[in-house]
N, C-alpha and C. Protein backbone atom coordinates (compact mmCIF):
# COMPACT_ATOMS: atom_id res chain seq x y z
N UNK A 1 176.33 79.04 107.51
CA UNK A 1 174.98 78.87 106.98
C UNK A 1 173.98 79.28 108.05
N UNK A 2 173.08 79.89 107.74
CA UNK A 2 172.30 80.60 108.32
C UNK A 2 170.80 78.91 108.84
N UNK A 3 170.45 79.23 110.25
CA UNK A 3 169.96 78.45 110.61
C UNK A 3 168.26 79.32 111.36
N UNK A 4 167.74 78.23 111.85
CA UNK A 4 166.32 78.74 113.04
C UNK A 4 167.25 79.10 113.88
N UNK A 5 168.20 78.49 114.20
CA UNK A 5 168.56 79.49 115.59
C UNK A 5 169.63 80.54 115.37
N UNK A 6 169.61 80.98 114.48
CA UNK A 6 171.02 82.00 113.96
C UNK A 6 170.12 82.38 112.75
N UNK A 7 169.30 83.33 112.54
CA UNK A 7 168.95 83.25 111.65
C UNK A 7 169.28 84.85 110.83
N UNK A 8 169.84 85.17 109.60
CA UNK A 8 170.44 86.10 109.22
C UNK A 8 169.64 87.52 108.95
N UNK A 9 168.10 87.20 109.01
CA UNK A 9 167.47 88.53 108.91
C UNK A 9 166.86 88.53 110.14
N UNK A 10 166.43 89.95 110.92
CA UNK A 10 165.66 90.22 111.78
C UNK A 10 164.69 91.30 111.24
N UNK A 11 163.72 91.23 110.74
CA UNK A 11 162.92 92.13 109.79
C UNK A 11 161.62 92.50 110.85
N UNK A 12 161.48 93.70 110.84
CA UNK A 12 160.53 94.84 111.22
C UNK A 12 159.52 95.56 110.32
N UNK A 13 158.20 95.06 110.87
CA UNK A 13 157.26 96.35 109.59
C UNK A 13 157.33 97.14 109.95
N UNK A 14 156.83 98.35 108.99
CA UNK A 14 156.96 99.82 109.27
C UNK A 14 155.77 100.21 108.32
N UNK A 15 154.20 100.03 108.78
CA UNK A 15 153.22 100.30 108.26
C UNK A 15 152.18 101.13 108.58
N UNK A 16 151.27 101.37 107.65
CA UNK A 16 149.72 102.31 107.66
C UNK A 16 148.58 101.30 107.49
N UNK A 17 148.94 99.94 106.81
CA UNK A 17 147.80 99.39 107.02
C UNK A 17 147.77 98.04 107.59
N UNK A 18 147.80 97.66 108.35
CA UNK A 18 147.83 96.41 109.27
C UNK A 18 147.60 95.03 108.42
N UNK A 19 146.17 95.02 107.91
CA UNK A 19 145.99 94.29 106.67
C UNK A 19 146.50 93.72 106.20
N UNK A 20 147.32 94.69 105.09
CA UNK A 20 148.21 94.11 103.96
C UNK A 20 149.35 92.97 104.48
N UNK A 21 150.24 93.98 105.73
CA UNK A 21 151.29 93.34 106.72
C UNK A 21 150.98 92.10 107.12
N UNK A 22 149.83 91.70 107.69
CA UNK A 22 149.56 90.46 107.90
C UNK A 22 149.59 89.54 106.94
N UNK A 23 149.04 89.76 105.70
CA UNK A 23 148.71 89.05 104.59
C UNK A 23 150.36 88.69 104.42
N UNK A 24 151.54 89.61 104.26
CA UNK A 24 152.46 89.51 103.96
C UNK A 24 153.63 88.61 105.32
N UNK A 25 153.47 88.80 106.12
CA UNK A 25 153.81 87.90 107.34
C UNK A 25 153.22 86.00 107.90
N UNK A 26 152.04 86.31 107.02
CA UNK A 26 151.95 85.01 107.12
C UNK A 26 152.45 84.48 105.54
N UNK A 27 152.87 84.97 104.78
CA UNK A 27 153.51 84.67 103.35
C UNK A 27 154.72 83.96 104.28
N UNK A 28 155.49 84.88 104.87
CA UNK A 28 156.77 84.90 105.28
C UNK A 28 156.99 83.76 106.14
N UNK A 29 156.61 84.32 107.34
CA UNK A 29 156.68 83.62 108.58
C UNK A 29 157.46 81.87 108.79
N UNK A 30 157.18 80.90 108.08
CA UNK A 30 158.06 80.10 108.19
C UNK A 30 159.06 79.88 107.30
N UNK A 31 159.97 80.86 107.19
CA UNK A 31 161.32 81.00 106.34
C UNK A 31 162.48 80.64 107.58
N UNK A 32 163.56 79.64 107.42
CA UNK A 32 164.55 79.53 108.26
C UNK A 32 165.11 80.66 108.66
N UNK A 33 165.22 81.61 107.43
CA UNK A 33 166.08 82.72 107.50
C UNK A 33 165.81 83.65 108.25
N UNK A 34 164.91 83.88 108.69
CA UNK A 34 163.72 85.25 109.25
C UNK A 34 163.23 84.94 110.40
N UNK A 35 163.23 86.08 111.39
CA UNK A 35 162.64 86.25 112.72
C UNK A 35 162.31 87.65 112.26
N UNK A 36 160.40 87.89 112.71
CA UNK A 36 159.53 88.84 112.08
C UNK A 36 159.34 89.20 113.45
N UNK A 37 159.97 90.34 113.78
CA UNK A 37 159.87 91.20 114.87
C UNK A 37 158.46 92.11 115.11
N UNK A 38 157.77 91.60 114.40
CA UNK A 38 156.11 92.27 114.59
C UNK A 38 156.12 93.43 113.39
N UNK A 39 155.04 94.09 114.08
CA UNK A 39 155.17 95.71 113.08
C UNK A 39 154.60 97.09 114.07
N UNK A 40 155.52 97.89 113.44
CA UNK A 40 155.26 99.28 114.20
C UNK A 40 154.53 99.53 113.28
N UNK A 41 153.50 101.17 114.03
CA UNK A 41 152.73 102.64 112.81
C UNK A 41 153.19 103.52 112.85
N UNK A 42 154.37 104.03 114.00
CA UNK A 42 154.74 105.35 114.02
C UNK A 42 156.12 105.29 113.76
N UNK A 43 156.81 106.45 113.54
CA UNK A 43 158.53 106.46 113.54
C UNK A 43 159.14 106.31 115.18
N UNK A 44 158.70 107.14 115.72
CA UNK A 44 159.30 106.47 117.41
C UNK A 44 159.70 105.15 117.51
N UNK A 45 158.33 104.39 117.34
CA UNK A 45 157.88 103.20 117.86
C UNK A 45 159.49 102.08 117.03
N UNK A 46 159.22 102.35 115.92
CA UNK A 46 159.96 102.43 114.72
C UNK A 46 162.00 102.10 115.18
N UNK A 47 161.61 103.37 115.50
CA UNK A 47 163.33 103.50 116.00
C UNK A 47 163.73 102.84 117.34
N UNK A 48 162.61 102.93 117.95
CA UNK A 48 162.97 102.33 119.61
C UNK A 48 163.26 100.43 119.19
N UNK A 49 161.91 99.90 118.52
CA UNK A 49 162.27 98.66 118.25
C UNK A 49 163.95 98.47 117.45
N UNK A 50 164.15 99.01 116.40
CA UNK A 50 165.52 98.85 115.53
C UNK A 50 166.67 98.97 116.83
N UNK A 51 166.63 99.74 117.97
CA UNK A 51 167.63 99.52 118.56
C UNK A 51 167.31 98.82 119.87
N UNK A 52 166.34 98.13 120.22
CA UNK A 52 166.13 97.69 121.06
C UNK A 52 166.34 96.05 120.20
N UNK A 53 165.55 95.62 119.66
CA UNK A 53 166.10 94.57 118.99
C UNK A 53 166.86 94.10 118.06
N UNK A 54 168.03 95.20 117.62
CA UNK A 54 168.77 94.90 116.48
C UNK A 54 168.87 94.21 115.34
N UNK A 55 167.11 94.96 114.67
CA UNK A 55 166.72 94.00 113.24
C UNK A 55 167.77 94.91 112.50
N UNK A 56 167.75 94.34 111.12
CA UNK A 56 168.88 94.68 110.34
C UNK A 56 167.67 94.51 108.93
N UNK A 57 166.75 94.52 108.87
CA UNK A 57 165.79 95.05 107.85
C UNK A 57 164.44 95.43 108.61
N UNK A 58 164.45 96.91 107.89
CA UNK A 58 163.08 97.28 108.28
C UNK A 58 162.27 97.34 106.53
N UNK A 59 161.14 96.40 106.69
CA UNK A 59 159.90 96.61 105.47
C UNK A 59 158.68 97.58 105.72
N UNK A 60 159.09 98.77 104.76
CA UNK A 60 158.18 99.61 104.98
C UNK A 60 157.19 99.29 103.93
N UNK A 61 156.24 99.38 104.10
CA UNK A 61 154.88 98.66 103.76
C UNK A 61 153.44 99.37 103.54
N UNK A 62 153.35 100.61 102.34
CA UNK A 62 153.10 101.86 102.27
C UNK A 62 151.99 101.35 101.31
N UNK A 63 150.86 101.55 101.62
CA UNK A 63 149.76 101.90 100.50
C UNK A 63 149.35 103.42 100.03
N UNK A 64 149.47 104.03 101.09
CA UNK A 64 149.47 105.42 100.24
C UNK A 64 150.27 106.75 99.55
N UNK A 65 150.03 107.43 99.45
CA UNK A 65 150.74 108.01 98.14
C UNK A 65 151.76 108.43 99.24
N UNK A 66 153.00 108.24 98.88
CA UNK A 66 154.56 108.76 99.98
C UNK A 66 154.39 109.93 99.94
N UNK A 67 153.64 111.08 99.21
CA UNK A 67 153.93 112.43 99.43
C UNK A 67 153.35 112.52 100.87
N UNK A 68 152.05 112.31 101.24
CA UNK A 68 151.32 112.51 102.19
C UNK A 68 151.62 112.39 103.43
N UNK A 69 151.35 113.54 104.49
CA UNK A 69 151.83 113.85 105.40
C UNK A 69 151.87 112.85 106.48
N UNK A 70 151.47 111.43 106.24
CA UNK A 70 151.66 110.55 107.23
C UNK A 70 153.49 110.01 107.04
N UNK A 71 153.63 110.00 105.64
CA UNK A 71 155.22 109.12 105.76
C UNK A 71 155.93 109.91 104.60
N UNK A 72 157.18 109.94 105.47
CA UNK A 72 158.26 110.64 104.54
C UNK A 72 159.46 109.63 104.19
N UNK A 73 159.49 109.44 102.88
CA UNK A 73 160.49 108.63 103.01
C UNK A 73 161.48 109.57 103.23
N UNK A 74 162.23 110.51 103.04
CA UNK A 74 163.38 110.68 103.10
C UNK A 74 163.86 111.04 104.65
N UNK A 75 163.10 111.56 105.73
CA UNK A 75 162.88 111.14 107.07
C UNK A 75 162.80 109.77 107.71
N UNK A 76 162.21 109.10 106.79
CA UNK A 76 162.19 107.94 107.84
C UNK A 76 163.62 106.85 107.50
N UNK A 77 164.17 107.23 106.31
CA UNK A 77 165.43 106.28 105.52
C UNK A 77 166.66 106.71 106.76
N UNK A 78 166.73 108.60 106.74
CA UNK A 78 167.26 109.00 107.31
C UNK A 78 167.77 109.03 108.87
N UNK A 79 166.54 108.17 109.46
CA UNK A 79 166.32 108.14 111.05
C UNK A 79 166.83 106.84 111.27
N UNK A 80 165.91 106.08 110.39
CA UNK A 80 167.01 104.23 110.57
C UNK A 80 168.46 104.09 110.35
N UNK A 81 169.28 105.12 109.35
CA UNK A 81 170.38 104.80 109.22
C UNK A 81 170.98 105.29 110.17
N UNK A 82 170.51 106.29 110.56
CA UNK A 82 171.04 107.21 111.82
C UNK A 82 171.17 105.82 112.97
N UNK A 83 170.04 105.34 113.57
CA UNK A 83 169.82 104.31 114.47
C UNK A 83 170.82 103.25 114.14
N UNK A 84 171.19 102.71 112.65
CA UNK A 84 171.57 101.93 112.57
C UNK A 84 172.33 101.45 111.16
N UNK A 85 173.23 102.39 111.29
CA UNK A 85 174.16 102.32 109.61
C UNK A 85 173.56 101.25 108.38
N UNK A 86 173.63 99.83 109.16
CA UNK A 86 173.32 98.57 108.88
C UNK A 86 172.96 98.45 108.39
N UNK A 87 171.74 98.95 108.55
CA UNK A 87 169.60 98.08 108.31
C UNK A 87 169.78 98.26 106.88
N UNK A 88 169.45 97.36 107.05
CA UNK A 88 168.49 97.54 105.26
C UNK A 88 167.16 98.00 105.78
N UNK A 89 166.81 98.70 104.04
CA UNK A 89 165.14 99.00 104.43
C UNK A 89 164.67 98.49 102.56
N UNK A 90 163.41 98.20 102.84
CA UNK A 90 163.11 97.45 101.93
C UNK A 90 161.52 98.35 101.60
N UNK A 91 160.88 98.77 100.61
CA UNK A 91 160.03 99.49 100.53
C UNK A 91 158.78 98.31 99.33
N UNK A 92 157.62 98.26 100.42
CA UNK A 92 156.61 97.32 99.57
C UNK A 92 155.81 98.41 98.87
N UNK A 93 155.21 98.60 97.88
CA UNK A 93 154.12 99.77 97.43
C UNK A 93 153.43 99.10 96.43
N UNK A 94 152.50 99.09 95.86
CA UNK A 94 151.72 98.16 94.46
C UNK A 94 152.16 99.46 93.52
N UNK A 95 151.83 98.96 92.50
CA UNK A 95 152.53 99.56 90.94
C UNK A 95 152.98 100.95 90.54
N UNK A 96 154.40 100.26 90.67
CA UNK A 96 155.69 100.90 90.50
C UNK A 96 156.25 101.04 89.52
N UNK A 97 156.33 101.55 88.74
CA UNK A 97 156.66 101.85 87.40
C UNK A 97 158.47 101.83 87.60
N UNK A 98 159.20 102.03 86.41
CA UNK A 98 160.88 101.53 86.47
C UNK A 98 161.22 103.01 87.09
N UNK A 99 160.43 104.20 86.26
CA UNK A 99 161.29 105.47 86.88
C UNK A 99 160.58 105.87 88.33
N UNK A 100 159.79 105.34 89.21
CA UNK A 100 159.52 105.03 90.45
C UNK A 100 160.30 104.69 91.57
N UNK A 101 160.48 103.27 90.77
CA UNK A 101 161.42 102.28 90.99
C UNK A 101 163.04 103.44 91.15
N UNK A 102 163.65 104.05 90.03
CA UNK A 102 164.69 104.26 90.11
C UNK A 102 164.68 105.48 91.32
N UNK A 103 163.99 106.50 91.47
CA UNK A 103 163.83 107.78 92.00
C UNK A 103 163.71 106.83 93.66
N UNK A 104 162.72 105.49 93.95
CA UNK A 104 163.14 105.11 95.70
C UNK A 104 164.52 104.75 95.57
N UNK A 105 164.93 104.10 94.63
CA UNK A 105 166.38 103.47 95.32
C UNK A 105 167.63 104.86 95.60
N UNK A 106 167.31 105.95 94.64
CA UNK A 106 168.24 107.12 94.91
C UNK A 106 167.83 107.64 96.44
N UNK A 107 166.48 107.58 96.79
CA UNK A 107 166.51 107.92 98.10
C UNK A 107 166.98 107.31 99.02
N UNK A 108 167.26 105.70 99.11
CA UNK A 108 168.15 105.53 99.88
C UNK A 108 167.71 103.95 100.27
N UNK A 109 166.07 103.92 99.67
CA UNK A 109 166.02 102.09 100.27
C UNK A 109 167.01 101.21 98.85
N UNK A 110 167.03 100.34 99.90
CA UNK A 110 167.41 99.25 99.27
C UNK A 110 167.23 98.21 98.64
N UNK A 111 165.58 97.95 98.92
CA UNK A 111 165.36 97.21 97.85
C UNK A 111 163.65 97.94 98.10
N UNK A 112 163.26 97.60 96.48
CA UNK A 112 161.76 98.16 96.33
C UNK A 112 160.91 97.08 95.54
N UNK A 113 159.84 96.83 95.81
CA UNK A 113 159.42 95.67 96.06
C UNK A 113 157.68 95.84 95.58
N UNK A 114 157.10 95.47 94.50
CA UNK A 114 156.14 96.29 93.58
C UNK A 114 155.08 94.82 94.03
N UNK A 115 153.87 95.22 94.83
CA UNK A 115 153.54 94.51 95.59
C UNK A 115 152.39 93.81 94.39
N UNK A 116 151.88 94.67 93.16
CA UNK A 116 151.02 94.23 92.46
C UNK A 116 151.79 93.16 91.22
N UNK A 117 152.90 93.10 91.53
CA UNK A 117 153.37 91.66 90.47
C UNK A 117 154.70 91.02 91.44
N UNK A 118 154.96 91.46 92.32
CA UNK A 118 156.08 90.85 92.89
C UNK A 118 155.47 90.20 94.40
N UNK A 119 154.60 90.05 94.45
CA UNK A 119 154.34 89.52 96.05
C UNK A 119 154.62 88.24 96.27
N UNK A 120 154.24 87.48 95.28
CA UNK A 120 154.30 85.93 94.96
C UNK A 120 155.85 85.03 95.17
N UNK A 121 156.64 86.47 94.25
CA UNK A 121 158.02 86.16 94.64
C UNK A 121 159.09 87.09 96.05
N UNK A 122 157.99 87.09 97.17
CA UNK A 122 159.00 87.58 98.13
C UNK A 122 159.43 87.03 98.71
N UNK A 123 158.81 85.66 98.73
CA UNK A 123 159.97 85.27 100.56
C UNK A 123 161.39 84.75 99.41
N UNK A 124 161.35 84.60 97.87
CA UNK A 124 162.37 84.27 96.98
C UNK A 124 163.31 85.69 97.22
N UNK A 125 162.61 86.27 97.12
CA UNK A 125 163.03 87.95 97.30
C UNK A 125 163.96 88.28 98.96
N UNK A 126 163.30 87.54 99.33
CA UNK A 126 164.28 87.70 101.20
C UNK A 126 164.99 86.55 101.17
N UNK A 127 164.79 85.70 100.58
CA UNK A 127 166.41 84.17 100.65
C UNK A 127 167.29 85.41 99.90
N UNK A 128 167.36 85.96 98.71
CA UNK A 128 168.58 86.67 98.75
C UNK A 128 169.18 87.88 99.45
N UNK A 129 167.92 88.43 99.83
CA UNK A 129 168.67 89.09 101.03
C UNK A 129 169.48 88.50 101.77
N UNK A 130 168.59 87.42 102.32
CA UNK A 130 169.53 86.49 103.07
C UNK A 130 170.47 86.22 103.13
N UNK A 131 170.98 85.66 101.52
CA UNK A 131 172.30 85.87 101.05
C UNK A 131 173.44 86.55 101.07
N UNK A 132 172.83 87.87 100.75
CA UNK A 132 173.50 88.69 101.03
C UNK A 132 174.40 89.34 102.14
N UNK A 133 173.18 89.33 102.97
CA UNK A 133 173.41 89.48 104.23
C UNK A 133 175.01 88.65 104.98
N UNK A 134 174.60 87.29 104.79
CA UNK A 134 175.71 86.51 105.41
C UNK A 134 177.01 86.66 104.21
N UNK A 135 177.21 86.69 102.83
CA UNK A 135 178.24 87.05 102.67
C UNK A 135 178.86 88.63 102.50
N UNK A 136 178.10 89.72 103.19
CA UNK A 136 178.68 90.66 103.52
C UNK A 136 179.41 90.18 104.80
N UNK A 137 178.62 89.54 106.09
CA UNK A 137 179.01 88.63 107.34
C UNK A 137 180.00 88.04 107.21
N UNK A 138 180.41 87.36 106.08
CA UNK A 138 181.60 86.53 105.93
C UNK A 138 182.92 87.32 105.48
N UNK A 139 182.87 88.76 104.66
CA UNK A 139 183.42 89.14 104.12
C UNK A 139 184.16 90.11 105.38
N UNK A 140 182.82 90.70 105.87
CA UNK A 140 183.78 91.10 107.34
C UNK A 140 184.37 90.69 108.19
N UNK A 141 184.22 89.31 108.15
CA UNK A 141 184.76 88.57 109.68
C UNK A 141 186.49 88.06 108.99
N UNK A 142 186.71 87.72 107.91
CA UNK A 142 188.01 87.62 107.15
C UNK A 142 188.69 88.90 107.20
């Protein structure tokens, strides 16, 4: 069982607007499960933290349109797994329609997370990560 001092997520932002992230970190912040490793703006910054502190979710946390030349998802999915088979990446965006929805998860995050009706239910949304997390943990250690 996952504890404050063992705690099964190490989650990283990966944002453009500082703002929102905060709003969403102090949502979070006292969950047993979670140690909130701050938040990066750039991909460097990005990759150096994932292997310097071995979070195992990065929340990318995108208000603007993903085409735009600030963030690529299929670069940046590509660079974390590279860094780190592991990670989950978890993608926040406000209204996401289902074929949205289906076209991020083919790119490669793992969970997508529709910030204009689902915010309320995230830290419900990271206990099952949580979950998850430790019985993949359990499943490997057997």
């Amino acid at each position: 069982m996952s504890t404050l001092t063992n705690p099964s997520i190490k989650a990283l932002f990966f944002d453009f607007a500082p703002s929102n992230t905060a709003k969403i970190q102090e949502m979070i912040q006292d969950l047993p499960f979670l140690v909130i490793d701050g938040s990066v703006y750039c991909l460097e910054k990005l990759e150096e933290r994932i292997l310097e502190n071995n979070v195992n979710l990065v929340i990318i946390n995108v208000c603007l349109k993903l085409a735009s030349g600030k963030f690529s998802p299929d670069l940046t999915i590509e660079r974390i797994k590279q860094i780190n088979p592991d990670c989950r990446i978890m993608l926040c965006k406000s209204h996401i329609g289902p074929l949205l929805r289906k076209i991020y998860l083919r790119q490669g995050f793992d969970w997508v997370v529709d910030k204009s009706v689902q915010m309320k239910k995230f830290p419900q949304i990271l206990e099952e990560i949580s979950k998850e997390i430790i019985s993949e943990e359990i499943l490997v250690a057997c």
